[in-house]
PDB file of N, CA and C in Angstrom:
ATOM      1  N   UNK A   1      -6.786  16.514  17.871  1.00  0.00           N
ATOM      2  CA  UNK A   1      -6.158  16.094  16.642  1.00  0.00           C
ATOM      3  C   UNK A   1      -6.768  14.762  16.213  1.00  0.00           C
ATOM      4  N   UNK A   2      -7.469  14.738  14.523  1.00  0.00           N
ATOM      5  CA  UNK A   2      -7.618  13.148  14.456  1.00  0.00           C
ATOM      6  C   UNK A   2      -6.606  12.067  13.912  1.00  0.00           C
ATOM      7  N   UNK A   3      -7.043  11.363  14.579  1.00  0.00           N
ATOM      8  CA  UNK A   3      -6.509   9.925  14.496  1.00  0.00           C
ATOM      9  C   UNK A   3      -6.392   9.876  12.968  1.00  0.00           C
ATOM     10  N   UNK A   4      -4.959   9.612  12.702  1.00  0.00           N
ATOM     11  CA  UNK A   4      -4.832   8.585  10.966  1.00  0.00           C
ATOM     12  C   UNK A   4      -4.687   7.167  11.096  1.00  0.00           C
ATOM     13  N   UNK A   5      -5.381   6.448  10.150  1.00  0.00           N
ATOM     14  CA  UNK A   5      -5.330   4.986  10.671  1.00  0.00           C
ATOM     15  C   UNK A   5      -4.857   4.832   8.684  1.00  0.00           C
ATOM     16  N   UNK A   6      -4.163   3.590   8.514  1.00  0.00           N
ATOM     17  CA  UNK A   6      -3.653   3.440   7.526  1.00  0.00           C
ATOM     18  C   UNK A   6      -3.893   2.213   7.632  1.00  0.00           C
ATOM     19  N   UNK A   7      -4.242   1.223   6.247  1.00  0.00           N
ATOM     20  CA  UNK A   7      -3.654  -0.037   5.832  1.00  0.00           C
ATOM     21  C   UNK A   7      -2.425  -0.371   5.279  1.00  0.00           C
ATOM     22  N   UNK A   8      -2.201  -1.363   5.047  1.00  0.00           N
ATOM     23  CA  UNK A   8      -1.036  -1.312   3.963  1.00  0.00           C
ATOM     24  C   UNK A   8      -1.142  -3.235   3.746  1.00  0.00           C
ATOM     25  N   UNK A   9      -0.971  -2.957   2.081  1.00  0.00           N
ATOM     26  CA  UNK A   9      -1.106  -4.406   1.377  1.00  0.00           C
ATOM     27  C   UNK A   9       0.080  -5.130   0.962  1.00  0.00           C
ATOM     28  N   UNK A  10       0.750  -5.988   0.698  1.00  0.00           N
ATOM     29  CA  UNK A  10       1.648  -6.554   0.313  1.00  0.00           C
ATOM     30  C   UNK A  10       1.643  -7.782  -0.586  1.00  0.00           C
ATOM     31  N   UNK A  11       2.077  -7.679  -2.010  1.00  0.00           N
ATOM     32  CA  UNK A  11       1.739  -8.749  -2.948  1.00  0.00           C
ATOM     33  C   UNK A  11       2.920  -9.614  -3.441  1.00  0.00           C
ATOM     34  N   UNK A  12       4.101 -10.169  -2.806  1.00  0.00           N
ATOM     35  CA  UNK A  12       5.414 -10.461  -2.576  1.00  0.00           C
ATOM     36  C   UNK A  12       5.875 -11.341  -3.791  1.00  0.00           C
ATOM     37  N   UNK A  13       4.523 -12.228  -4.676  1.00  0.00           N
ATOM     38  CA  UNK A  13       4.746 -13.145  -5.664  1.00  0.00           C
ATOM     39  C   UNK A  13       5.127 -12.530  -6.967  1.00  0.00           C
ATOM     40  N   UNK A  14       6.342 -13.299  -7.774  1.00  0.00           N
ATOM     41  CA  UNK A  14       6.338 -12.633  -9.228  1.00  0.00           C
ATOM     42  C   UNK A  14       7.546 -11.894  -9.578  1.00  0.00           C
ATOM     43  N   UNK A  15       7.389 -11.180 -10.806  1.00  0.00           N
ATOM     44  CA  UNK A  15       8.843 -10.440 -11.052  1.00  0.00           C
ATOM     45  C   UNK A  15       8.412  -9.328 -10.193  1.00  0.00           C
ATOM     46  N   UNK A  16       7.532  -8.453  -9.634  1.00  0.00           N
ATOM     47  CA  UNK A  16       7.150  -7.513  -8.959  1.00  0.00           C
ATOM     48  C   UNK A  16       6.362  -7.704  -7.606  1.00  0.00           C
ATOM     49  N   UNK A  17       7.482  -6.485  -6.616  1.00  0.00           N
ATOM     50  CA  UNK A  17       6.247  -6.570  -5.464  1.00  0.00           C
ATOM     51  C   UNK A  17       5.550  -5.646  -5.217  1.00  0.00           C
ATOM     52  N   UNK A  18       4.345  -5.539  -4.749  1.00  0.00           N
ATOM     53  CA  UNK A  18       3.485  -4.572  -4.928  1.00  0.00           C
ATOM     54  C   UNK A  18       2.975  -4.295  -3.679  1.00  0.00           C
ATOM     55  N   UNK A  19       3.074  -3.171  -3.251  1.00  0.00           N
ATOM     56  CA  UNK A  19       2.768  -2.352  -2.093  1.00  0.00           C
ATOM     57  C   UNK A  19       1.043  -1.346  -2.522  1.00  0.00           C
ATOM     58  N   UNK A  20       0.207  -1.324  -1.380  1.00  0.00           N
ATOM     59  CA  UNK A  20      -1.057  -0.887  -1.527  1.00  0.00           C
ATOM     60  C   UNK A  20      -1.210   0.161  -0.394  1.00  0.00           C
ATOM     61  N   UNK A  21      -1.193   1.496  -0.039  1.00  0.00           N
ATOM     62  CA  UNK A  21      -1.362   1.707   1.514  1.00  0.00           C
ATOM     63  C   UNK A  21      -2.977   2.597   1.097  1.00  0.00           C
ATOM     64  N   UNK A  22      -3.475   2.292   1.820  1.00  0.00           N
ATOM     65  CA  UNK A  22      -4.835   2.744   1.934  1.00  0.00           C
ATOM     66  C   UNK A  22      -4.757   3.857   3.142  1.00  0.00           C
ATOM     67  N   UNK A  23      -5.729   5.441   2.880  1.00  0.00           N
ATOM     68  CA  UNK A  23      -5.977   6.266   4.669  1.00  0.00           C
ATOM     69  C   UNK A  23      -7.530   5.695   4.187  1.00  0.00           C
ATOM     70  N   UNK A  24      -7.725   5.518   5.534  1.00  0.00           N
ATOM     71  CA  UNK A  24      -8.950   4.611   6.100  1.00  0.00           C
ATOM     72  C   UNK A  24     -10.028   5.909   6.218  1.00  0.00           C
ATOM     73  N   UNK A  25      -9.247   7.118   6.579  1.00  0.00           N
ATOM     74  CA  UNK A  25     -10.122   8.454   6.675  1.00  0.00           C
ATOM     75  C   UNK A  25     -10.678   8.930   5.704  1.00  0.00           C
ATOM     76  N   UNK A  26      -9.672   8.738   4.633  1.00  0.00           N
ATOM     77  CA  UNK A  26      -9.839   9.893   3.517  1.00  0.00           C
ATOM     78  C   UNK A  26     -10.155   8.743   2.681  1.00  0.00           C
ATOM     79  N   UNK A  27     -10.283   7.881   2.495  1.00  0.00           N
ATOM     80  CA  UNK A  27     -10.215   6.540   1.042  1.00  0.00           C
ATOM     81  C   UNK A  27      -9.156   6.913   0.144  1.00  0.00           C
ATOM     82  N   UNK A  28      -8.200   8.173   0.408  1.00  0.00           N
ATOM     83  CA  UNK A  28      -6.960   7.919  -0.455  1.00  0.00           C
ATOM     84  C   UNK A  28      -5.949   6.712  -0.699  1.00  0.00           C
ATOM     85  N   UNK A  29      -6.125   6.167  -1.844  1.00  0.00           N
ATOM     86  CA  UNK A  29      -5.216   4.915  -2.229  1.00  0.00           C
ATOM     87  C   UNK A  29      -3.831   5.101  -2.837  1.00  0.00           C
ATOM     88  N   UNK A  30      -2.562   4.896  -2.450  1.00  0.00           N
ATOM     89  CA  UNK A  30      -1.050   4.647  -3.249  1.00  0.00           C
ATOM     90  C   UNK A  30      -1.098   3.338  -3.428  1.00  0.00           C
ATOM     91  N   UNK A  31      -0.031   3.494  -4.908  1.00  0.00           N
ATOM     92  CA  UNK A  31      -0.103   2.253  -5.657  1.00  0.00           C
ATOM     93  C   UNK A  31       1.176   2.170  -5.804  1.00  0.00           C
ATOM     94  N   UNK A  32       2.192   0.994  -5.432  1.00  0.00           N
ATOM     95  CA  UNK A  32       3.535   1.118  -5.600  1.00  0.00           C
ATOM     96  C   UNK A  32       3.877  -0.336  -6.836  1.00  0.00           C
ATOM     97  N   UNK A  33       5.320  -0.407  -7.218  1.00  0.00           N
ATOM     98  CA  UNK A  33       5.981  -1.883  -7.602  1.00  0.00           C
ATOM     99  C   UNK A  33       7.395  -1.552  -7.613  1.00  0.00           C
ATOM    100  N   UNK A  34       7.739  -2.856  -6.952  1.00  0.00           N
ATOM    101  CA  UNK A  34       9.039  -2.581  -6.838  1.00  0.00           C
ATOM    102  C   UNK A  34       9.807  -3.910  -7.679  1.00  0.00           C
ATOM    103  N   UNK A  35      10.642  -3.668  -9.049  1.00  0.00           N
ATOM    104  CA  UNK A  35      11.460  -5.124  -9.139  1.00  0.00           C
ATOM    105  C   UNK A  35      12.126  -5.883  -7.910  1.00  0.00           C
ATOM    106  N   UNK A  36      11.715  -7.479  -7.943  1.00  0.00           N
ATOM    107  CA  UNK A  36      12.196  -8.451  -7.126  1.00  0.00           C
ATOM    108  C   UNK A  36      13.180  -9.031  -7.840  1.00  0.00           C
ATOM    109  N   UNK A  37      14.010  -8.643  -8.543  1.00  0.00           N
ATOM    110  CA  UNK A  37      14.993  -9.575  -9.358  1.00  0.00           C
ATOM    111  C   UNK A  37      16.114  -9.103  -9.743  1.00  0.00           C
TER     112      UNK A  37
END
C-alpha cells in the first residue's frame, strides 16, 4: 500500500483563516476560509 504524505498550511491573520492541504503524491491542492469573527 502507498504511503500518503500530506501538507497542510495555515494563514491565521485577518477577517479570514485560511487552510491549504497539499497530497505531496498527487500535487492535488484544497483551498479552504473560514470567518474569524
Amino acid at each position: 500500500m502507498a504511503e500518503k504524505t500530506y501538507r497542510l498550511g495555515c494563514d491565521i491573520g485577518g477577517t479570514f483563516t485560511d487552510f491549504v492541504l497539499l497530497n505531496d503524491a498527487t500535487g492535488e491542492i484544497h483551498i479552504n476560509k473560514c470567518l474569524t469573527t
